[in-house]
C-alpha atoms as a PDB file:
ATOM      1  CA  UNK A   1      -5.639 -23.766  68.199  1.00  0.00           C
ATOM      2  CA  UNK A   2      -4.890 -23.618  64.934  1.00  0.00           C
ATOM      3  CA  UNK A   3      -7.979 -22.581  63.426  1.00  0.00           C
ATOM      4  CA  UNK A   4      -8.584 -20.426  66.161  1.00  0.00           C
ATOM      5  CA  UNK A   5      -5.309 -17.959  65.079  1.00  0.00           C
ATOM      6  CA  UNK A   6      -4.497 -19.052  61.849  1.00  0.00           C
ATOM      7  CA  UNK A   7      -7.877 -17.759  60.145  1.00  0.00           C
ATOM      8  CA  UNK A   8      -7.060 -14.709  57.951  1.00  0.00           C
ATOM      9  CA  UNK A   9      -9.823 -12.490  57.689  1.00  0.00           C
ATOM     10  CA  UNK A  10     -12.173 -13.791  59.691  1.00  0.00           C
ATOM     11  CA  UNK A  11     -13.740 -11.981  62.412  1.00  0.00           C
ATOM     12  CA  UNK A  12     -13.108 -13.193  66.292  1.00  0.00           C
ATOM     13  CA  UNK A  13     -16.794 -14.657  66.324  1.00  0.00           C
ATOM     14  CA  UNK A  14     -16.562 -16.938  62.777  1.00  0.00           C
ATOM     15  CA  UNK A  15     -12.636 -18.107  64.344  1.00  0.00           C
ATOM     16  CA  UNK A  16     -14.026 -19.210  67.557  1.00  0.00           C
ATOM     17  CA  UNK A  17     -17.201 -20.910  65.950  1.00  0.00           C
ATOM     18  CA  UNK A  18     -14.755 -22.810  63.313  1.00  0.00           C
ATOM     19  CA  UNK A  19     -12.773 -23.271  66.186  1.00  0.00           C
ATOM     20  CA  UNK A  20     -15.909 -24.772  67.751  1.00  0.00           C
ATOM     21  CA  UNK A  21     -17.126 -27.133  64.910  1.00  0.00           C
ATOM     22  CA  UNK A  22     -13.620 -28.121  64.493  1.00  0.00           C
ATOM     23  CA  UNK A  23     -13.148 -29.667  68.057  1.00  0.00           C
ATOM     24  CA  UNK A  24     -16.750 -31.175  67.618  1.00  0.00           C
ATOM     25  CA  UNK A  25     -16.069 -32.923  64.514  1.00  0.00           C
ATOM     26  CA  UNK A  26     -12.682 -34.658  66.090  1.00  0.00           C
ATOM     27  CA  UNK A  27     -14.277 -35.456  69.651  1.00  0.00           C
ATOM     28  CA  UNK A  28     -16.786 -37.389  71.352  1.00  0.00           C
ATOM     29  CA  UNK A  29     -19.173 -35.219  72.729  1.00  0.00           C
ATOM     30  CA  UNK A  30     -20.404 -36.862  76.012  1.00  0.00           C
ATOM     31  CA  UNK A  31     -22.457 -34.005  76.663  1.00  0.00           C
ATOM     32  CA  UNK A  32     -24.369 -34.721  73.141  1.00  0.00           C
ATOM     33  CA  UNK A  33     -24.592 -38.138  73.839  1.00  0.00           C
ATOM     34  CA  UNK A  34     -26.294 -37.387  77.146  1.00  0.00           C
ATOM     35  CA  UNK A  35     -28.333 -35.033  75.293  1.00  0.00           C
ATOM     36  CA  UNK A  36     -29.416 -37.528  72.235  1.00  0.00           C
ATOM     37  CA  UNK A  37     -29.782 -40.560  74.765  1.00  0.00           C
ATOM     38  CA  UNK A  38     -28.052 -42.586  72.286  1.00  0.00           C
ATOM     39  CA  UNK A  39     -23.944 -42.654  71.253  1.00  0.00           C
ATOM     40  CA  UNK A  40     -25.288 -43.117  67.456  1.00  0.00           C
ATOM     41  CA  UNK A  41     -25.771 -39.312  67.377  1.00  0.00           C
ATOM     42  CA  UNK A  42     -21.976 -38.853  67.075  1.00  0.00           C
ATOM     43  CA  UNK A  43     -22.280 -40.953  63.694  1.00  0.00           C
ATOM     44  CA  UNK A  44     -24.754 -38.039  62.587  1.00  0.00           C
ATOM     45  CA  UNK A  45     -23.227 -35.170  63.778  1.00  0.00           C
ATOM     46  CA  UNK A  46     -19.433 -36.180  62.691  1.00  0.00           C
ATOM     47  CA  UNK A  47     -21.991 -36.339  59.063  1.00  0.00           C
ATOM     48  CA  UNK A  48     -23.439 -33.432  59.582  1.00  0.00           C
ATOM     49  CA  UNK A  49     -20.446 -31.549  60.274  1.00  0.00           C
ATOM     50  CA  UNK A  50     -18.652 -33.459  57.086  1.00  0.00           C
ATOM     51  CA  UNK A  51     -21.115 -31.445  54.930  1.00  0.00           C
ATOM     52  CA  UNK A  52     -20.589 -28.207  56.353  1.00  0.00           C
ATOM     53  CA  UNK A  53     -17.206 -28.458  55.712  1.00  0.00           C
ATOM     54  CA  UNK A  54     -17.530 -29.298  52.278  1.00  0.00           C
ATOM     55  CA  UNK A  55     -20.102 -26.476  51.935  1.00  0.00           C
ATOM     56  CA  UNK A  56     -16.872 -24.283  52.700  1.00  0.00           C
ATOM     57  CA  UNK A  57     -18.108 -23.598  56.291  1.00  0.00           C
ATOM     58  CA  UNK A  58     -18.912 -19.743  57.910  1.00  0.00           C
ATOM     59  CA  UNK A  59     -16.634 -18.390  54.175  1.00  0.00           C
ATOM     60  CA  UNK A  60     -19.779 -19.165  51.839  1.00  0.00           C
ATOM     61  CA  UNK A  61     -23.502 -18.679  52.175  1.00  0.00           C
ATOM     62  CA  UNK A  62     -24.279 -22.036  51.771  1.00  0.00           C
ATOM     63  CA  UNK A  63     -22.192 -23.324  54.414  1.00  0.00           C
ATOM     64  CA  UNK A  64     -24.032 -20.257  56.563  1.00  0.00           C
ATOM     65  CA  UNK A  65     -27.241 -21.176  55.646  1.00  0.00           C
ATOM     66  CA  UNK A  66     -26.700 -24.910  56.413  1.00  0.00           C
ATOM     67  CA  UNK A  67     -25.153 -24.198  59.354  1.00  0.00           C
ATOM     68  CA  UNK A  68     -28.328 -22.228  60.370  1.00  0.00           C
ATOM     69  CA  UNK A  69     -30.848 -24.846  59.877  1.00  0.00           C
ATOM     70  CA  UNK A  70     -28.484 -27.125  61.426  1.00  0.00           C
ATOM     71  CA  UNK A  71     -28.162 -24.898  64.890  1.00  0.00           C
ATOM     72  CA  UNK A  72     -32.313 -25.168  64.727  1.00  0.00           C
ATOM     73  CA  UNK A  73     -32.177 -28.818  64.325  1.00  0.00           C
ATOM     74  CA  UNK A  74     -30.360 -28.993  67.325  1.00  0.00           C
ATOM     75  CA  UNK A  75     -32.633 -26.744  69.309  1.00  0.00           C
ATOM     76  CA  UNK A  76     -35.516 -28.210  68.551  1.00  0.00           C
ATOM     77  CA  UNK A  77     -33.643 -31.237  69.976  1.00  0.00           C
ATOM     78  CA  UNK A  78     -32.205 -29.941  72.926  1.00  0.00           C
ATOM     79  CA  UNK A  79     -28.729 -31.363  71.615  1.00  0.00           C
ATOM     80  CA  UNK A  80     -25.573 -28.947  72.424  1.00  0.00           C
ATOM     81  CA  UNK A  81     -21.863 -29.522  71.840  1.00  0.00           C
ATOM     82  CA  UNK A  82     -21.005 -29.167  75.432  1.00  0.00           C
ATOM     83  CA  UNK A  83     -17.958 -30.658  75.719  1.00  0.00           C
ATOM     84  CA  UNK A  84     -16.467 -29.366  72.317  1.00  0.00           C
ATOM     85  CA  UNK A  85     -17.928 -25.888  74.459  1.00  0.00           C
ATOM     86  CA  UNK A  86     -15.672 -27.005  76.921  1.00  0.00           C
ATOM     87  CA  UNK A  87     -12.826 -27.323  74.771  1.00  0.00           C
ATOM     88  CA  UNK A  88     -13.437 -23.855  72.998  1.00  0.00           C
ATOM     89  CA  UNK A  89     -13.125 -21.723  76.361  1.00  0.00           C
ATOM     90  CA  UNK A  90      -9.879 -24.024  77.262  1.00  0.00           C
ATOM     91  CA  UNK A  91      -8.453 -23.582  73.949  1.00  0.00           C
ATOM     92  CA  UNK A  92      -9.624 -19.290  74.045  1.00  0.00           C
ATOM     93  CA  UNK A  93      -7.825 -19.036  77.584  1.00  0.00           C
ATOM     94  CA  UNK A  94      -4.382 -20.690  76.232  1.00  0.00           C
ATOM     95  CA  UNK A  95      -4.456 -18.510  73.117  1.00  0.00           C
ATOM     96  CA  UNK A  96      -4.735 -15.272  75.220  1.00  0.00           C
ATOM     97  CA  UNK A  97      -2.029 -16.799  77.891  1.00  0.00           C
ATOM     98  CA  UNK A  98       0.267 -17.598  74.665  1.00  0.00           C
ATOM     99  CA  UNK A  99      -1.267 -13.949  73.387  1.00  0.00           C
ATOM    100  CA  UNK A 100       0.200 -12.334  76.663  1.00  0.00           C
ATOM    101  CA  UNK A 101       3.459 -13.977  76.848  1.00  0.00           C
ATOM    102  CA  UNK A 102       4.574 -12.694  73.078  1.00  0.00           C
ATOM    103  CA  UNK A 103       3.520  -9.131  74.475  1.00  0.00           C
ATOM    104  CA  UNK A 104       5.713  -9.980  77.444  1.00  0.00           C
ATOM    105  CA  UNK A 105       8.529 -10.910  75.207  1.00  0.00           C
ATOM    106  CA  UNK A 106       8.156  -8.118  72.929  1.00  0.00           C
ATOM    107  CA  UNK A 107       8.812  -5.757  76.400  1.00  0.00           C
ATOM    108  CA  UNK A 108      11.667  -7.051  77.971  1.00  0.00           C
END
């Protein structure tokens, strides 16, 4: 959740798709191994997704651009991050729970 509030600057789209990447690097995606018909994909994406990060992610071009040709590498495939998906929406609904509880607080 972190990433998902923490990110000065950012607009609500980029925090929710580092949000994203985030939970796919640390998880194992049973919906992409489904997908890839072979666990060894999660070797490759967790690389993948180590590059991106050093590219500086959605805050430089590069990391845009490589994240680009990496979203059509995975269409062509018919791989998706399902279960980091998953995780995203989860992770969106506590934040705006938390999110309505401080407003809450702040009325009382």
């Amino acid at each position: 959740m972190p990433t998902l509030v923490n990110r000065q600057g950012a607009t609500q789209n980029d925090r929710q798709l580092e949000a994203l990447l985030v939970m796919a690097r640390h998880t194992e995606d049973s919906t992409l191994i489904k997908r890839a018909g072979d666990p060894a994909i999660l070797k490759w994406k967790d690389q993948q997704l180590d590059h991106l990060f050093d590219l500086g992610e959605l805050g430089t071009s590069e990391g845009r651009q490589f994240l680009t040709a990496l979203e059509t590498t995975f269409s062509a495939s018919h791989l998706s991050l399902g279960g980091a998906a998953d995780l995203l929406i989860a992770t969106i609904f506590l934040a705006k729970v938390m999110e309505g509880a401080d407003n809450d607080e702040l009325n009382d």
